[in-house]
PDB file of N, CA and C in Angstrom:
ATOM      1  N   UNK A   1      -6.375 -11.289   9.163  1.00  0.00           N
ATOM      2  CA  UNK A   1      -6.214 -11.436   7.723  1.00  0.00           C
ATOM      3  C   UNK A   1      -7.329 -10.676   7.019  1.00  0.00           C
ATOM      4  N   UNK A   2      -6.630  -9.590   6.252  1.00  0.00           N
ATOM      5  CA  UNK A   2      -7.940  -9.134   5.248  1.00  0.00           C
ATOM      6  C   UNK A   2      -8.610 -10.146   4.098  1.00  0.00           C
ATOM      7  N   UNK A   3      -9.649  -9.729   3.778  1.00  0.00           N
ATOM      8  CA  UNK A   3     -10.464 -10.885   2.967  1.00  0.00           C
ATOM      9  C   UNK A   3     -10.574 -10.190   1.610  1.00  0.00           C
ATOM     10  N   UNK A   4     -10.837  -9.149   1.477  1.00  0.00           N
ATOM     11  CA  UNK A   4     -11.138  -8.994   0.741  1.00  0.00           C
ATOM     12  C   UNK A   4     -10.421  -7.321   0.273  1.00  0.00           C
ATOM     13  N   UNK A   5      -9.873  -7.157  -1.120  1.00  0.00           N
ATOM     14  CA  UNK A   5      -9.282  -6.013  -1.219  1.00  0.00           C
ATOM     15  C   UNK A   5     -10.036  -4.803  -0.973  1.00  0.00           C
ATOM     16  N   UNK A   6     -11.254  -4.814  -1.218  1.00  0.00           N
ATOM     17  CA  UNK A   6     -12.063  -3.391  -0.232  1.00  0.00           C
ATOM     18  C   UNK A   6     -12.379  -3.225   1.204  1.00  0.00           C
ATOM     19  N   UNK A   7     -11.880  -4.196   1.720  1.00  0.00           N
ATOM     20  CA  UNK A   7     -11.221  -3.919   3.303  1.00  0.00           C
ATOM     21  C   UNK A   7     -10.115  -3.358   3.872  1.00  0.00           C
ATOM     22  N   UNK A   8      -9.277  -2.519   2.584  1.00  0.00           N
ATOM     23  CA  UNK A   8      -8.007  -1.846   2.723  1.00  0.00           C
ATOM     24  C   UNK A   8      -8.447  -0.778   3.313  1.00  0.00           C
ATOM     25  N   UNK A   9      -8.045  -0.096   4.221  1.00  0.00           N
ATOM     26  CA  UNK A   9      -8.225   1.158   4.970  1.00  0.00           C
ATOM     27  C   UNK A   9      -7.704   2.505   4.416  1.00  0.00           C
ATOM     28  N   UNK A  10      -8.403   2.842   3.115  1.00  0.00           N
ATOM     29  CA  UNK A  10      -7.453   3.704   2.438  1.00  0.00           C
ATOM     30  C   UNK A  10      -7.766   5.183   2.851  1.00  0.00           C
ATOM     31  N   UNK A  11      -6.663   5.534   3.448  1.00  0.00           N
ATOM     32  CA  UNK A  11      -6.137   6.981   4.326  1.00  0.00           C
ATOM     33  C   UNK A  11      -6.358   8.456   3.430  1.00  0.00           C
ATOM     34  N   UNK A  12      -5.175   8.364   2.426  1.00  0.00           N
ATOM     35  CA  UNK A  12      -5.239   9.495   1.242  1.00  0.00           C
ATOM     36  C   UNK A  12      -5.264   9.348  -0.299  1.00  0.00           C
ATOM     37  N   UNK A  13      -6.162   9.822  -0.661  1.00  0.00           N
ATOM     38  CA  UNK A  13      -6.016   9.521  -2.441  1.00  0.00           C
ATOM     39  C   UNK A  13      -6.388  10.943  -3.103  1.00  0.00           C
ATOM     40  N   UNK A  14      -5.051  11.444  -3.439  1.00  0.00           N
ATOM     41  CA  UNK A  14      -5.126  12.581  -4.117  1.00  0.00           C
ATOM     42  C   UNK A  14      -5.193  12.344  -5.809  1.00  0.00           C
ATOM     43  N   UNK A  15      -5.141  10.923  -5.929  1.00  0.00           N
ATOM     44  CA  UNK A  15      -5.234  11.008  -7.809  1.00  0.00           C
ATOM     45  C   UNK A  15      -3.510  10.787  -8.097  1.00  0.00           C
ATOM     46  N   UNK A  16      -2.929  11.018  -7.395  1.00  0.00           N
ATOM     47  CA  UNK A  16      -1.558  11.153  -7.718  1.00  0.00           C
ATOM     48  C   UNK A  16      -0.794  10.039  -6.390  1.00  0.00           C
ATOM     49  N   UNK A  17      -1.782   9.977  -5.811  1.00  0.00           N
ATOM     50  CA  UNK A  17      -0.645   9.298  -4.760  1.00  0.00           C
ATOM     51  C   UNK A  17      -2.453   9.339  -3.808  1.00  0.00           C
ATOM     52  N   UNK A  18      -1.981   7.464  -3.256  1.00  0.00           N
ATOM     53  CA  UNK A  18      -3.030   6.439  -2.782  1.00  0.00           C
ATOM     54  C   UNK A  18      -2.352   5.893  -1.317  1.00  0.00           C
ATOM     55  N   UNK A  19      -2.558   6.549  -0.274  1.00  0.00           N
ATOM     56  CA  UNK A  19      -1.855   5.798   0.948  1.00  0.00           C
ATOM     57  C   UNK A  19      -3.505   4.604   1.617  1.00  0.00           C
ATOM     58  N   UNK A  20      -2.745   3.557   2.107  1.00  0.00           N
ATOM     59  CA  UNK A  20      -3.488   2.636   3.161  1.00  0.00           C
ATOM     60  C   UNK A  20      -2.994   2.528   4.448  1.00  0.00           C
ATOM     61  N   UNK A  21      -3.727   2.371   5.088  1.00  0.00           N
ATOM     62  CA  UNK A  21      -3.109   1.594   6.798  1.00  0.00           C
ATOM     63  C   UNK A  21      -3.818   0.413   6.631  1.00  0.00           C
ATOM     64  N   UNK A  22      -2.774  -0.782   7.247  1.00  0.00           N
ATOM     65  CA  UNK A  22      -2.925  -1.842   7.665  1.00  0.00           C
ATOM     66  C   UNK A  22      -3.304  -1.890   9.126  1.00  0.00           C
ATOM     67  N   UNK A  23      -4.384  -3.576   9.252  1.00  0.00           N
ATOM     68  CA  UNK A  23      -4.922  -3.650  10.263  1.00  0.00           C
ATOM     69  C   UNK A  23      -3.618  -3.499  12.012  1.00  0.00           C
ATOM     70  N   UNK A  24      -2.806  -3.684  10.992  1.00  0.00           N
ATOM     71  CA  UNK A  24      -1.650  -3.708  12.306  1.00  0.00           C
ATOM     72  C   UNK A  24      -0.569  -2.400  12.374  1.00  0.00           C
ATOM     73  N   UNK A  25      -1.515  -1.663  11.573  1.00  0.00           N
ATOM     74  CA  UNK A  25      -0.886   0.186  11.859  1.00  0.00           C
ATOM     75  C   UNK A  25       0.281   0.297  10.447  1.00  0.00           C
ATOM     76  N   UNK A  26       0.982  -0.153   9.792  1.00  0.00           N
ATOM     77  CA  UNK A  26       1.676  -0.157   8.898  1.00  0.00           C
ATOM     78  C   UNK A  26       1.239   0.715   8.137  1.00  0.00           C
ATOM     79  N   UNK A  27       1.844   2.157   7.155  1.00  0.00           N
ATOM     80  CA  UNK A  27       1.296   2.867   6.248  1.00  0.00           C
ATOM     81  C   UNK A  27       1.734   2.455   4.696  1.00  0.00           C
ATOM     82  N   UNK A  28       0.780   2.162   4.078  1.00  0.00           N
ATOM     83  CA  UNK A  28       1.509   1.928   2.597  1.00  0.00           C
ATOM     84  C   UNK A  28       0.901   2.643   1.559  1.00  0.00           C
ATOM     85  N   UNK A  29       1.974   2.837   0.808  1.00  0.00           N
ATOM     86  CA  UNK A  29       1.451   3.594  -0.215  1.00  0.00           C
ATOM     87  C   UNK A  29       1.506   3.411  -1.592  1.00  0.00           C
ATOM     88  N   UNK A  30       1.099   4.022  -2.862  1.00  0.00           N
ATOM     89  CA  UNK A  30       1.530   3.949  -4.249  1.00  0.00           C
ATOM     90  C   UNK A  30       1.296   5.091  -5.152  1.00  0.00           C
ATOM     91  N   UNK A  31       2.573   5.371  -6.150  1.00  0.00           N
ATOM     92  CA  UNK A  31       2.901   6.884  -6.576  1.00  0.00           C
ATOM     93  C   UNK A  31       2.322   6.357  -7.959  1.00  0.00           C
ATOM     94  N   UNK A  32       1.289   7.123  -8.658  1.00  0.00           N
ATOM     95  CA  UNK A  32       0.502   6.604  -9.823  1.00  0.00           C
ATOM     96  C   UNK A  32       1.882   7.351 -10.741  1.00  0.00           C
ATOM     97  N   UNK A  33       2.645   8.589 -10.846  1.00  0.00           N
ATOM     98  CA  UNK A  33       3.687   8.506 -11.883  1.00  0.00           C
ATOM     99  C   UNK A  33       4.719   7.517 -11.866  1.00  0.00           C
ATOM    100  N   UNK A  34       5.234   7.456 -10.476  1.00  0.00           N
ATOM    101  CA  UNK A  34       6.671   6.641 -10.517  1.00  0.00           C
ATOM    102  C   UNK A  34       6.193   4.902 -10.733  1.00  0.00           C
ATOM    103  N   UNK A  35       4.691   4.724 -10.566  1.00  0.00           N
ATOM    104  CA  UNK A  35       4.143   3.087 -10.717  1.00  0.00           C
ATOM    105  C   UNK A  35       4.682   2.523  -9.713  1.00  0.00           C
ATOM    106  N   UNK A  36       4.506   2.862  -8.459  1.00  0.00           N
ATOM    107  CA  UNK A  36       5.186   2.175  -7.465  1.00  0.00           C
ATOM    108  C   UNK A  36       4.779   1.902  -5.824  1.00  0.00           C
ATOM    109  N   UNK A  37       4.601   0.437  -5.670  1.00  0.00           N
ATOM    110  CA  UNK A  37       3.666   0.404  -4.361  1.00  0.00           C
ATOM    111  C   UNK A  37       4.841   0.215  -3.061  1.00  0.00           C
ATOM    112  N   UNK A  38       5.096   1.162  -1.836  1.00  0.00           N
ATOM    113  CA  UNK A  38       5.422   0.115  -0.893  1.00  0.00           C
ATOM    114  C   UNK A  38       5.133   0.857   0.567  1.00  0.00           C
ATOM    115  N   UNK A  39       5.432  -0.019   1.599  1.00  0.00           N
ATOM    116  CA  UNK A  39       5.541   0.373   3.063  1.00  0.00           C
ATOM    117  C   UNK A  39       6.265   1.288   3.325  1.00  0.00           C
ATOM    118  N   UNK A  40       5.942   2.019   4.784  1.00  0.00           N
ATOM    119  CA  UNK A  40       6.837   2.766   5.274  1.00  0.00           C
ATOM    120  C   UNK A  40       8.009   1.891   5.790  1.00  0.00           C
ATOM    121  N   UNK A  41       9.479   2.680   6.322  1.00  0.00           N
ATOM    122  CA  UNK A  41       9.846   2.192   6.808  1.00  0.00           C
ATOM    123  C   UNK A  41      10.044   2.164   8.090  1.00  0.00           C
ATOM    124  N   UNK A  42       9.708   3.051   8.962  1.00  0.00           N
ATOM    125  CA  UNK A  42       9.215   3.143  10.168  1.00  0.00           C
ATOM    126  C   UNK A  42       7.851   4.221  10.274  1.00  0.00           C
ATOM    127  N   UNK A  43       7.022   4.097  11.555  1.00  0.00           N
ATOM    128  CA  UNK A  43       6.042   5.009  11.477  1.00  0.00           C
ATOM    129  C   UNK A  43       6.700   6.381  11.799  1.00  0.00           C
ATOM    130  N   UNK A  44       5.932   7.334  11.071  1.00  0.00           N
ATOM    131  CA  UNK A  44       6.180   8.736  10.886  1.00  0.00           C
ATOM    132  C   UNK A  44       7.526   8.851  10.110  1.00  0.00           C
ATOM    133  N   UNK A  45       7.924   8.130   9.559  1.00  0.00           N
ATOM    134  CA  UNK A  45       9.579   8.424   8.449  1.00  0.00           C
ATOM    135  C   UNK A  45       9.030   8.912   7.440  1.00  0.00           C
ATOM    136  N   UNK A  46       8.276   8.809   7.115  1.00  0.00           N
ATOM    137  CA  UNK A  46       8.282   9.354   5.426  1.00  0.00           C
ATOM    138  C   UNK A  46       9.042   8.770   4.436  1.00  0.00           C
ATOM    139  N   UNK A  47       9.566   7.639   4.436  1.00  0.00           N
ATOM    140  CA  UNK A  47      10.825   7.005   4.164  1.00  0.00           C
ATOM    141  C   UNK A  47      10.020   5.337   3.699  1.00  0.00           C
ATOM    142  N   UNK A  48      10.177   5.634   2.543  1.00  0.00           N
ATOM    143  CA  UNK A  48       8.832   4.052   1.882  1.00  0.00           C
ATOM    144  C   UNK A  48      10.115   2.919   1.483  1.00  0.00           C
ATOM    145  N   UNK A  49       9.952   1.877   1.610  1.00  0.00           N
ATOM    146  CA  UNK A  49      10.586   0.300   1.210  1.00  0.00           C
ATOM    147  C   UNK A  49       9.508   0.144  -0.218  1.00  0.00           C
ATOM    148  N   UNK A  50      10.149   0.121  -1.333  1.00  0.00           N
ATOM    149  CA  UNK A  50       9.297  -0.334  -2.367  1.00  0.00           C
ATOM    150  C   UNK A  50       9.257  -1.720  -2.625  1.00  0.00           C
ATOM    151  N   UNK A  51       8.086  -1.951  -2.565  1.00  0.00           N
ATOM    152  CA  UNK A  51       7.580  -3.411  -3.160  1.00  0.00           C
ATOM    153  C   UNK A  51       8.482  -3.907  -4.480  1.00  0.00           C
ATOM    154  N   UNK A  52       8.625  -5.141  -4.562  1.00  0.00           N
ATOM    155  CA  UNK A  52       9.171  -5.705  -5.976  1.00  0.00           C
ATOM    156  C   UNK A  52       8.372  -5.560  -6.957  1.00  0.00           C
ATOM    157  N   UNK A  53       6.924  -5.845  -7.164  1.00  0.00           N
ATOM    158  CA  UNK A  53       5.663  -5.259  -7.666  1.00  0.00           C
ATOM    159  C   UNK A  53       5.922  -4.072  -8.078  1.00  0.00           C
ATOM    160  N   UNK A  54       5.826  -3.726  -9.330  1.00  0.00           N
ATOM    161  CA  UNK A  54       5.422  -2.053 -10.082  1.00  0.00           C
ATOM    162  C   UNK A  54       3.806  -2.016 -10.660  1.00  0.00           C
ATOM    163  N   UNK A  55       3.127  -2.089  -9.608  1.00  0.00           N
ATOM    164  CA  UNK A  55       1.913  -1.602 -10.369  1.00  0.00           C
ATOM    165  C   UNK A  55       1.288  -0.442 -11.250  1.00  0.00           C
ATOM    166  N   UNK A  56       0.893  -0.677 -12.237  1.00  0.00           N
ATOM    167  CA  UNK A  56       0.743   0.337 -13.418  1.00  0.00           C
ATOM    168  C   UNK A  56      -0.350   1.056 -13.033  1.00  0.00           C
ATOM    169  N   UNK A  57      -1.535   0.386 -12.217  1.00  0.00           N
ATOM    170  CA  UNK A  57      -2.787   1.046 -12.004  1.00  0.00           C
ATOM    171  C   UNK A  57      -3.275   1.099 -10.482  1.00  0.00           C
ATOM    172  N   UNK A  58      -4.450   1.683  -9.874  1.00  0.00           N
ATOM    173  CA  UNK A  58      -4.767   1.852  -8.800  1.00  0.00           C
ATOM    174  C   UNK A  58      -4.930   0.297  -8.573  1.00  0.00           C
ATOM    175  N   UNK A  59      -5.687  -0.796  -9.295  1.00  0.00           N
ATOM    176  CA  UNK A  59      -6.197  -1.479  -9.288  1.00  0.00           C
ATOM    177  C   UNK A  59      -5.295  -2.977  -8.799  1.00  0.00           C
ATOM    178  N   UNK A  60      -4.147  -2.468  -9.400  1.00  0.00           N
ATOM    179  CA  UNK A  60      -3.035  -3.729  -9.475  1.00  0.00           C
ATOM    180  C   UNK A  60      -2.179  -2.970  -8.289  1.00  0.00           C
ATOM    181  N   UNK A  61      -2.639  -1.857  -7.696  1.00  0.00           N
ATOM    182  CA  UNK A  61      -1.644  -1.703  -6.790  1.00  0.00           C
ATOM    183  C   UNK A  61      -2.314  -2.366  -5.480  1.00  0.00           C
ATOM    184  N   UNK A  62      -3.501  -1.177  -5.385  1.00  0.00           N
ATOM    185  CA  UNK A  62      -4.456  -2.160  -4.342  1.00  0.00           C
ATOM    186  C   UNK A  62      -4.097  -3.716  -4.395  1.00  0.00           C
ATOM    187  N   UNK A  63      -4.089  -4.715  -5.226  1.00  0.00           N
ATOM    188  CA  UNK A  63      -3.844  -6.366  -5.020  1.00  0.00           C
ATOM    189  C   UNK A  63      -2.752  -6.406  -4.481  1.00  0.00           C
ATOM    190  N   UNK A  64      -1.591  -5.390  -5.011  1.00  0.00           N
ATOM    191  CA  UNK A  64      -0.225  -5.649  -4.455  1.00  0.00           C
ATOM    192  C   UNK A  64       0.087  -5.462  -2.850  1.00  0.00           C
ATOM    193  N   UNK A  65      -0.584  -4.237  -2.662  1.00  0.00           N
ATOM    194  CA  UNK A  65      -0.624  -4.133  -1.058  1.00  0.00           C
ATOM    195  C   UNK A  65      -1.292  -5.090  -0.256  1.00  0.00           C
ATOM    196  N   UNK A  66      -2.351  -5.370  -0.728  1.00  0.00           N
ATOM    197  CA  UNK A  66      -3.585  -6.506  -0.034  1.00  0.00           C
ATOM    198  C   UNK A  66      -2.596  -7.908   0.168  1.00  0.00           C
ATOM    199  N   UNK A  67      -1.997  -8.335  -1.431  1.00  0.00           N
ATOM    200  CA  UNK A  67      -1.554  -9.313  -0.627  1.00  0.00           C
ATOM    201  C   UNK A  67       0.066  -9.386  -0.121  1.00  0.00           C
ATOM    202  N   UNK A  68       0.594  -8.153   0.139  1.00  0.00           N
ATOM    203  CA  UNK A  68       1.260  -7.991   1.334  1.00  0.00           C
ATOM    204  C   UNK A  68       1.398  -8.296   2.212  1.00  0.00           C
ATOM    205  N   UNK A  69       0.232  -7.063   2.880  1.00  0.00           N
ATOM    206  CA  UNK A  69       0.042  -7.384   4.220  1.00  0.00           C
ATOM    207  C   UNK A  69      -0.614  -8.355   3.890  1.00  0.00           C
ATOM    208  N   UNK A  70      -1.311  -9.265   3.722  1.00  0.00           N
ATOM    209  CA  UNK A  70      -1.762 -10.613   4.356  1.00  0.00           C
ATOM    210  C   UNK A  70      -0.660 -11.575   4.242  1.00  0.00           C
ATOM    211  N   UNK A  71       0.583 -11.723   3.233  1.00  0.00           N
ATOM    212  CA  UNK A  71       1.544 -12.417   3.572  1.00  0.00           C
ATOM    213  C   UNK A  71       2.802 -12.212   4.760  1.00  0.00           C
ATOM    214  N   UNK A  72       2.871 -11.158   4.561  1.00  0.00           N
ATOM    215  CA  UNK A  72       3.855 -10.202   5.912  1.00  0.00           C
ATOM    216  C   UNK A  72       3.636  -9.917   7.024  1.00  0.00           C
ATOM    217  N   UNK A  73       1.923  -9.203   7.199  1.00  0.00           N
ATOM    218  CA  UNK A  73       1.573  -8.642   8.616  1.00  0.00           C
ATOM    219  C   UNK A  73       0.755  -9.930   9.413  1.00  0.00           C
ATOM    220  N   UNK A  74      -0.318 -10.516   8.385  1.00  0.00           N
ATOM    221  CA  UNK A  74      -1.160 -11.269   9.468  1.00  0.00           C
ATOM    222  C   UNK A  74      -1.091 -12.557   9.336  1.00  0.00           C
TER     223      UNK A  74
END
């Protein structure tokens, strides 16, 4: 279980687009135009499941992923 949202393992942040890995390999991501956080749907697809969550900011996306995976993965 992550504790704390700066324990997210964040992979790529181009300003435009914010990917994480989860402690259990899962890639997630969020598109700062489209406002939108979610998982892959398998590893290496390129192919994202969007969250019900539309986060508007880096800030509210990060919470959205965090408590994700801690409800889903661990």
């Amino acid at each position: 279980m992550l504790t704390r949202v700066r324990d997210l393992d964040e992979r790529v942040n181009t300003g435009a687009v914010v990917e994480w890995q989860s402690p259990m390999g899962s890639r997630y991501r969020w598109e700062r135009r489209a406002r939108r956080a979610g998982v892959e749907s398998a590893p290496g697809s390129e192919r994202w499941l969007w969250l019900a969550a539309r986060p508007a900011d880096l800030r509210a996306a990060r919470r959205a992923v965090f408590e994700h995976i801690n409800s889903e993965e661990l």
